[in-house]
Protein backbone atom coordinates (compact mmCIF):
# COMPACT_ATOMS: atom_id res chain seq x y z
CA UNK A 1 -22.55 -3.19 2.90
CA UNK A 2 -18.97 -2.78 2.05
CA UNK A 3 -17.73 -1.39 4.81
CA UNK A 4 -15.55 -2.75 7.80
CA UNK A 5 -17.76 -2.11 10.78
CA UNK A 6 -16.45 -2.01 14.10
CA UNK A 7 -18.39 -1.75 16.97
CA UNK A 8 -17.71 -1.75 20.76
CA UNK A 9 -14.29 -2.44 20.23
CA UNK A 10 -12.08 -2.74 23.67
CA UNK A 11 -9.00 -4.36 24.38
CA UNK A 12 -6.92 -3.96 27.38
CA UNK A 13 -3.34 -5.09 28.80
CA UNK A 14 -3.76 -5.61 32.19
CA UNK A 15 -5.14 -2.06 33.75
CA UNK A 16 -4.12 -0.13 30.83
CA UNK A 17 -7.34 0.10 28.29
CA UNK A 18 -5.68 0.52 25.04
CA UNK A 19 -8.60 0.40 22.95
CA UNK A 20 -11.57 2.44 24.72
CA UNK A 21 -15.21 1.09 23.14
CA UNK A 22 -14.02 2.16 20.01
CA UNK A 23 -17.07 2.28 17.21
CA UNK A 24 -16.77 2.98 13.31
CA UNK A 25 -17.02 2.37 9.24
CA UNK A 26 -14.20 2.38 7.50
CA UNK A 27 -15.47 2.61 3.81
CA UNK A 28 -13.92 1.76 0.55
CA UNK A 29 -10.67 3.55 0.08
CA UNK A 30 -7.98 5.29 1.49
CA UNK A 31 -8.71 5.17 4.82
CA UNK A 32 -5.45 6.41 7.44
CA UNK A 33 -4.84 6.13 11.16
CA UNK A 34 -3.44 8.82 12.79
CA UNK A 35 -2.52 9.52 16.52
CA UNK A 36 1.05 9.46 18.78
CA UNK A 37 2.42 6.45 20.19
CA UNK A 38 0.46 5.15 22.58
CA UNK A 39 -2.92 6.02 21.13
CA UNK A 40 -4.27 2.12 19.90
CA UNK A 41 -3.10 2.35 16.59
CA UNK A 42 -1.66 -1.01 16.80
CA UNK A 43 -3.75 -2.68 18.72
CA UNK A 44 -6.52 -1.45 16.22
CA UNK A 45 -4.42 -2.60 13.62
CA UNK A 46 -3.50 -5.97 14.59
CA UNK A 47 -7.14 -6.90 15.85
CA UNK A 48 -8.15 -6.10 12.30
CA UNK A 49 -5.54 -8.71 11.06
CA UNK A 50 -6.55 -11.27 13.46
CA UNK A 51 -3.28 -10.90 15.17
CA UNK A 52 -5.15 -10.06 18.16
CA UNK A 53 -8.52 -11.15 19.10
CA UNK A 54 -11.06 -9.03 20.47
CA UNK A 55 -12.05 -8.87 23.57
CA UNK A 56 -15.36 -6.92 23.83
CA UNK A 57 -16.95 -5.77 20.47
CA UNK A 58 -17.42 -7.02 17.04
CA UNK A 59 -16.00 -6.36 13.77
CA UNK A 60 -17.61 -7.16 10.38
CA UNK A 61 -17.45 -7.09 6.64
CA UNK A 62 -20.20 -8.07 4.51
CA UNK A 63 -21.40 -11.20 6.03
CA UNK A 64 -18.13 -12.23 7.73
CA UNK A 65 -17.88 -11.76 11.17
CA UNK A 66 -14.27 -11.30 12.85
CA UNK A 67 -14.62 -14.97 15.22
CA UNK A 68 -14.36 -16.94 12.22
CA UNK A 69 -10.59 -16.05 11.57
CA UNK A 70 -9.99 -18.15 9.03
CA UNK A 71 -12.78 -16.32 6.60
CA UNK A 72 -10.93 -12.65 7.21
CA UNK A 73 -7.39 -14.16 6.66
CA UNK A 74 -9.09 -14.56 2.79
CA UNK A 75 -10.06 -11.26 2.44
CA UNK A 76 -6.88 -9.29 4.00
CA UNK A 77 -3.54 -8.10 2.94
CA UNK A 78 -1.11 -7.16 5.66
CA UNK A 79 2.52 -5.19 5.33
CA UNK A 80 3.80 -4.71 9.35
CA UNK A 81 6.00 -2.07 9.55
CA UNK A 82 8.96 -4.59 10.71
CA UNK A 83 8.69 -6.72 7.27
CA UNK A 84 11.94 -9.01 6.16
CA UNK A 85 12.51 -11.40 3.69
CA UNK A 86 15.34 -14.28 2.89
CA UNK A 87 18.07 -11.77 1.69
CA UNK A 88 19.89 -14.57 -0.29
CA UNK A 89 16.86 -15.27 -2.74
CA UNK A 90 15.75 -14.26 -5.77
CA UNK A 91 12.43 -11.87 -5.52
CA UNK A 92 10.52 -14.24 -7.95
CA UNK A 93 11.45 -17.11 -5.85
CA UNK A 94 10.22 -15.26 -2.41
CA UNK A 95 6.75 -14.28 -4.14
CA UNK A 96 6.40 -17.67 -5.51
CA UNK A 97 6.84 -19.27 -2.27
CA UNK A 98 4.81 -16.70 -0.11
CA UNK A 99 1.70 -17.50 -2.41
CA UNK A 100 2.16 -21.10 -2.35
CA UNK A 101 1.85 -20.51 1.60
CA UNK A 102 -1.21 -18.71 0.79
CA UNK A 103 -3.03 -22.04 -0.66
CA UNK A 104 -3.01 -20.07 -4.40
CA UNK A 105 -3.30 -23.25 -6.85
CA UNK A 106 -0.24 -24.33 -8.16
CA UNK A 107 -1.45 -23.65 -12.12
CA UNK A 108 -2.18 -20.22 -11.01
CA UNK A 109 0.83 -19.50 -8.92
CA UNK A 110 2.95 -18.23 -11.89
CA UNK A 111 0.48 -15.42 -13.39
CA UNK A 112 -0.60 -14.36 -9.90
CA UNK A 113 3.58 -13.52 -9.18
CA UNK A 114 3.78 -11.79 -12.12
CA UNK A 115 0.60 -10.05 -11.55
CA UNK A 116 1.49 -8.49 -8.34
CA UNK A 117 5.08 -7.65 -9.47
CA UNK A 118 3.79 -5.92 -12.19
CA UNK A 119 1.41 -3.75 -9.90
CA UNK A 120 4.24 -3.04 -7.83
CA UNK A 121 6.45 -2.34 -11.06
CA UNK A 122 8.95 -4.71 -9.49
CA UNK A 123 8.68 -7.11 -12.83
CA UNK A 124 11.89 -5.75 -14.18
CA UNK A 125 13.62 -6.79 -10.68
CA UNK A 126 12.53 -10.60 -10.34
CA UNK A 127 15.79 -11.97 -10.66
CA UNK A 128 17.42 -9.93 -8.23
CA UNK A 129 17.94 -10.97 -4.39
CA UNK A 130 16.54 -9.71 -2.09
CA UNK A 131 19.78 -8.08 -0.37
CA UNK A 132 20.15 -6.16 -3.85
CA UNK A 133 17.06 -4.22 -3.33
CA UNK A 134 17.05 -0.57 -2.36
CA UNK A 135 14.77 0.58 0.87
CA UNK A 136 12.04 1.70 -2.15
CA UNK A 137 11.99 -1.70 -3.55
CA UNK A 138 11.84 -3.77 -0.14
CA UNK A 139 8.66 -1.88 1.22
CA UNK A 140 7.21 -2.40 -2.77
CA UNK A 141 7.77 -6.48 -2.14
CA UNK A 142 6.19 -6.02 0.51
CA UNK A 143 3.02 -4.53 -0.59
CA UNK A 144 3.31 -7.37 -4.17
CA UNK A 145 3.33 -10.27 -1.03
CA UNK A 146 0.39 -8.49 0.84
CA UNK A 147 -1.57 -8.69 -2.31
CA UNK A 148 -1.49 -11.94 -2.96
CA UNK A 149 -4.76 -13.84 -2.99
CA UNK A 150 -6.47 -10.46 -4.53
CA UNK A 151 -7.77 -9.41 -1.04
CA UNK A 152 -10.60 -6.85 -0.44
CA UNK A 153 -8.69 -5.48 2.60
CA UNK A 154 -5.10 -4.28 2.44
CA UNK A 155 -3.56 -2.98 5.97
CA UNK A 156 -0.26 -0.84 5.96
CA UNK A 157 1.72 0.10 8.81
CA UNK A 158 4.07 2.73 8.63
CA UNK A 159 4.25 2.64 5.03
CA UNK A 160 7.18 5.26 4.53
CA UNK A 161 9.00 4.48 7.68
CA UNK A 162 13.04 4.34 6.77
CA UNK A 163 12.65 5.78 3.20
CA UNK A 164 14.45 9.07 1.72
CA UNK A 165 11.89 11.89 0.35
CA UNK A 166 12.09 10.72 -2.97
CA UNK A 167 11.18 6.95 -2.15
CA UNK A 168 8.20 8.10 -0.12
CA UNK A 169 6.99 10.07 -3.12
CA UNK A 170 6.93 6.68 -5.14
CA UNK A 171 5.28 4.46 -2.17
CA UNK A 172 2.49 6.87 -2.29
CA UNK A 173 1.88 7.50 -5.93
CA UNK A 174 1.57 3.59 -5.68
CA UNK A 175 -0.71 3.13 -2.73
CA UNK A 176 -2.88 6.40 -5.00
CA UNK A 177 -2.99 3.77 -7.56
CA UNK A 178 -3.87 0.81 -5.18
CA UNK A 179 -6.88 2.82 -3.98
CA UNK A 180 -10.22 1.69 -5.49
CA UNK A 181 -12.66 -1.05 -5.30
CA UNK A 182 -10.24 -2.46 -1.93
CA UNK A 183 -10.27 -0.56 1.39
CA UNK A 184 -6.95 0.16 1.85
CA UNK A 185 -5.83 1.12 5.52
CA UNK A 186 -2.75 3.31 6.47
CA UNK A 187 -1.50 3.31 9.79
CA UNK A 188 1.37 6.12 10.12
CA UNK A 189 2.64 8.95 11.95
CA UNK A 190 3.52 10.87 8.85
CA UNK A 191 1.35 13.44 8.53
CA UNK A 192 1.96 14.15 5.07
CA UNK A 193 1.53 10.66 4.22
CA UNK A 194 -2.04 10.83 4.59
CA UNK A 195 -3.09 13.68 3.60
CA UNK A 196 -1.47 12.74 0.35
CA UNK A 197 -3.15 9.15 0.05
CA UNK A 198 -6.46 9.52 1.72
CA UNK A 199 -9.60 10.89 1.81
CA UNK A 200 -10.86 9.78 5.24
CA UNK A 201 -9.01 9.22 8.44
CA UNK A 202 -9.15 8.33 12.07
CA UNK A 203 -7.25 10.61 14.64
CA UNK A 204 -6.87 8.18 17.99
CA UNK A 205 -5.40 9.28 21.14
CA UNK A 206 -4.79 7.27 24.07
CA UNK A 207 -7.57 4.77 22.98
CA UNK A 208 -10.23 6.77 21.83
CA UNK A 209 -11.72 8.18 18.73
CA UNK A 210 -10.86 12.12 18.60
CA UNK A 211 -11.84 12.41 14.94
CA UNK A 212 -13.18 10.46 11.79
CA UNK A 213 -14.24 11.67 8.82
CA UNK A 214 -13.13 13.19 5.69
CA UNK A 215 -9.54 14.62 5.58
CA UNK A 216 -11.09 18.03 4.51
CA UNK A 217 -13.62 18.35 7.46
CA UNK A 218 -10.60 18.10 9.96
CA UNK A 219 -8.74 20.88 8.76
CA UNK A 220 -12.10 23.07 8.17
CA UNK A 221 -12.14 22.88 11.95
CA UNK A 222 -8.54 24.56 12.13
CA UNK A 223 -9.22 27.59 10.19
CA UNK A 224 -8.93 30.42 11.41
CA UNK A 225 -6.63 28.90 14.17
CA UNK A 226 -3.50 28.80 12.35
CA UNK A 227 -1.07 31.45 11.66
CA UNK A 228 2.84 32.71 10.96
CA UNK A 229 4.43 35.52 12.40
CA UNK A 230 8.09 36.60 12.26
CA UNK A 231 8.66 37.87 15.69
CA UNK A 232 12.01 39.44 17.24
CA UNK A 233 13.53 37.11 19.61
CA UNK A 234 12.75 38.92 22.67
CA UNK A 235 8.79 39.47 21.79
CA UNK A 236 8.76 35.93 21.01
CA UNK A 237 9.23 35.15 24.95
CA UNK A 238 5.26 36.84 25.43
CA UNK A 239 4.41 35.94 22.42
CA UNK A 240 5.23 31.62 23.24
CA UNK A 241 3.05 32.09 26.71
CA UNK A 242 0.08 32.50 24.53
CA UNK A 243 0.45 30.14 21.59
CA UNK A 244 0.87 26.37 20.65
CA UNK A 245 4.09 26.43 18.46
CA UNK A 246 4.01 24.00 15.13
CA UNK A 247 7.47 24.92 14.03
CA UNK A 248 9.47 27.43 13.95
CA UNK A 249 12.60 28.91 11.78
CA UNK A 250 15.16 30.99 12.80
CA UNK A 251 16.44 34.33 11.18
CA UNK A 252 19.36 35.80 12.15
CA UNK A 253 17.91 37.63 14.80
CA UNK A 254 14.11 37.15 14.07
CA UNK A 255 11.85 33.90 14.53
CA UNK A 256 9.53 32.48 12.21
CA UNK A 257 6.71 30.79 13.94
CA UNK A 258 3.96 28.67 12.82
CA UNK A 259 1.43 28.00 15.61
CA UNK A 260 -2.31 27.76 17.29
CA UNK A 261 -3.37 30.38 18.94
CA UNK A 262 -6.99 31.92 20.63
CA UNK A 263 -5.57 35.48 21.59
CA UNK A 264 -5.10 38.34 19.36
CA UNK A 265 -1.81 39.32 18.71
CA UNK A 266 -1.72 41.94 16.70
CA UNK A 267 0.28 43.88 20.05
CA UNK A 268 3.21 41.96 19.83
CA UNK A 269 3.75 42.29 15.84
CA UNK A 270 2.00 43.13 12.78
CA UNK A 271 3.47 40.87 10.72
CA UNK A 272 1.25 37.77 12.12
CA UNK A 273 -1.04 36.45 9.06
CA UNK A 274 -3.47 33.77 9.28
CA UNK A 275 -2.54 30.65 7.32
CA UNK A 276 -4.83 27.85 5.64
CA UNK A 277 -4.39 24.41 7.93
CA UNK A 278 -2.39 21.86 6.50
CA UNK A 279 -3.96 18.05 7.64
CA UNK A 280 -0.44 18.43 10.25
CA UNK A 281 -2.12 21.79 11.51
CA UNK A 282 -5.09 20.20 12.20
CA UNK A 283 -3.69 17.27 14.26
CA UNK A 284 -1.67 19.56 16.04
CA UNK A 285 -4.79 21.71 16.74
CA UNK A 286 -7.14 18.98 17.79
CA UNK A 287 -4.44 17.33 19.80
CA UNK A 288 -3.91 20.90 21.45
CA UNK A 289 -8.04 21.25 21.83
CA UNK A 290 -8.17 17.66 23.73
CA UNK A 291 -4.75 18.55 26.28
CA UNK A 292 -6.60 22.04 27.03
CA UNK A 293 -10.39 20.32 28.07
């Protein structure tokens, strides 16, 4: 099986149980974690990259089993969110010298560099330093070093973290084209981030499991959950007693509200439509569902 399978998993810092008996497959893929700080994303994330070791559970791929460390550092990829490099040196250069650090043979050093540099459509920049790279192009060198070695697992965290709308767009068309025979894992808390890269996800909170499955499922369960309204001012006061607010937008004297709600509302104004759930409505809305129990 080609799965990562994770079973049992605890970890705990002092009285505070970060990770709560946590159990799940992450298959092939795009595969995100979701939840607020706080929820074990982290701890989930650096257990997976041996960072951590576990304390109660087990966690498996194939054959290899997470105690034998040195096994899973051949089979993983790992950008952190904090990720530098030596500013004063040229790209090539930094690649070259991360994958001799990796134990790649020194005849195939060369064409693996260029390999991942042309995945990351960073070719054209090899001679540059690393100072003279633009946010974009940093968390791209990033991704080429993580790939190194060819691994079957590639971790992300915070992927998009620091980049303009524009640069985001790019670092996900190119984790889209990552995505295939590796299990790719994104660890954010940019909505929008995974529900355009992947097709299953993991919503923790406060060490447990509140959802995994397919991206789709999740925001099944928020239909008919979700709606807008534009509301004047003074209606919105009853109106907010009654509702979760998303967002809203203000109009002159109106408000534009998107939002969970159980009530009927058509009292307060007509204007209130039910909306399809975005992948953010549904977090909201599950979130919301596990405050309220």
């Amino acid at each position: 099986m080609s799965n990562i399978v994770i079973e049992n998993l605890s970890k705990s810092y002092g009285k505070l149980k970060v990770l709560d008996n946590i159990s799940m497959e992450i298959p092939k893929g795009n595969f995100g974690l979701l939840g607020p700080n706080g929820a074990g994303k982290t701890t989930l994330m650096r257990t997976l990259t041996t960072l951590l070791d576990i304390e109660k559970g087990n966690i498996s791929y194939e054959d290899i089993e997470w105690k034998n460390k040195n096994k899973v550092k051949e089979i993983i990829g790992y950008l952190p969110q904090e990720f530098s490099l030596y500013k004063n040196v040229k790209l090539y250069d930094v690649i070259y010298y991360l994958a001799n650090l990796k134990g790649i043979k020194k005849n195939n050093i060369d064409e693996e560099v260029i390999s991942v540099l042309e995945l990351t459509k960073l070719n054209e920049h090899k001679n540059k330093k690393i100072r003279e790279l633009s946010g974009g192009m940093l968390r791209r060198a990033g991704i080429a070093q993580a790939l190194i070695g060819n691994p079957k697992i590639l971790i992300i965290d915070e992927p998009t973290a620091g980049l303009d709308p524009e640069r985001r767009i790019e670092f996900r068309n190119l984790i889209n084209e990552l995505s295939g025979e590796i299990t790719l894992i994104i660890s954010t808390h940019i909505v929008e981030d995974l529900e355009a890269t992947c097709e299953n996800i993991c919503v923790l909170d406060k060490g447990k499991i509140l959802f995994k499955g397919r991206v789709e499922e999740l925001k099944n369960r928020a239909q008919g959950h979700i709606f807008e309204g534009i509301f004047n001012k003074e209606k919105f006061k009853d109106v907010e007693k009654l509702i979760h607010v998303i967002n809203i937008r203000y109009e002159g004297n109106k408000i534009n509200a998107r939002f969970v709600s159980h009530e009927e509302l058509s009292k307060y104004e007509n204007s209130i439509v039910e909306v399809k759930p975005t992948l953010e409505d549904a977090y909201f809305y599950l979130r919301k569902l596990k405050n309220e129990e």
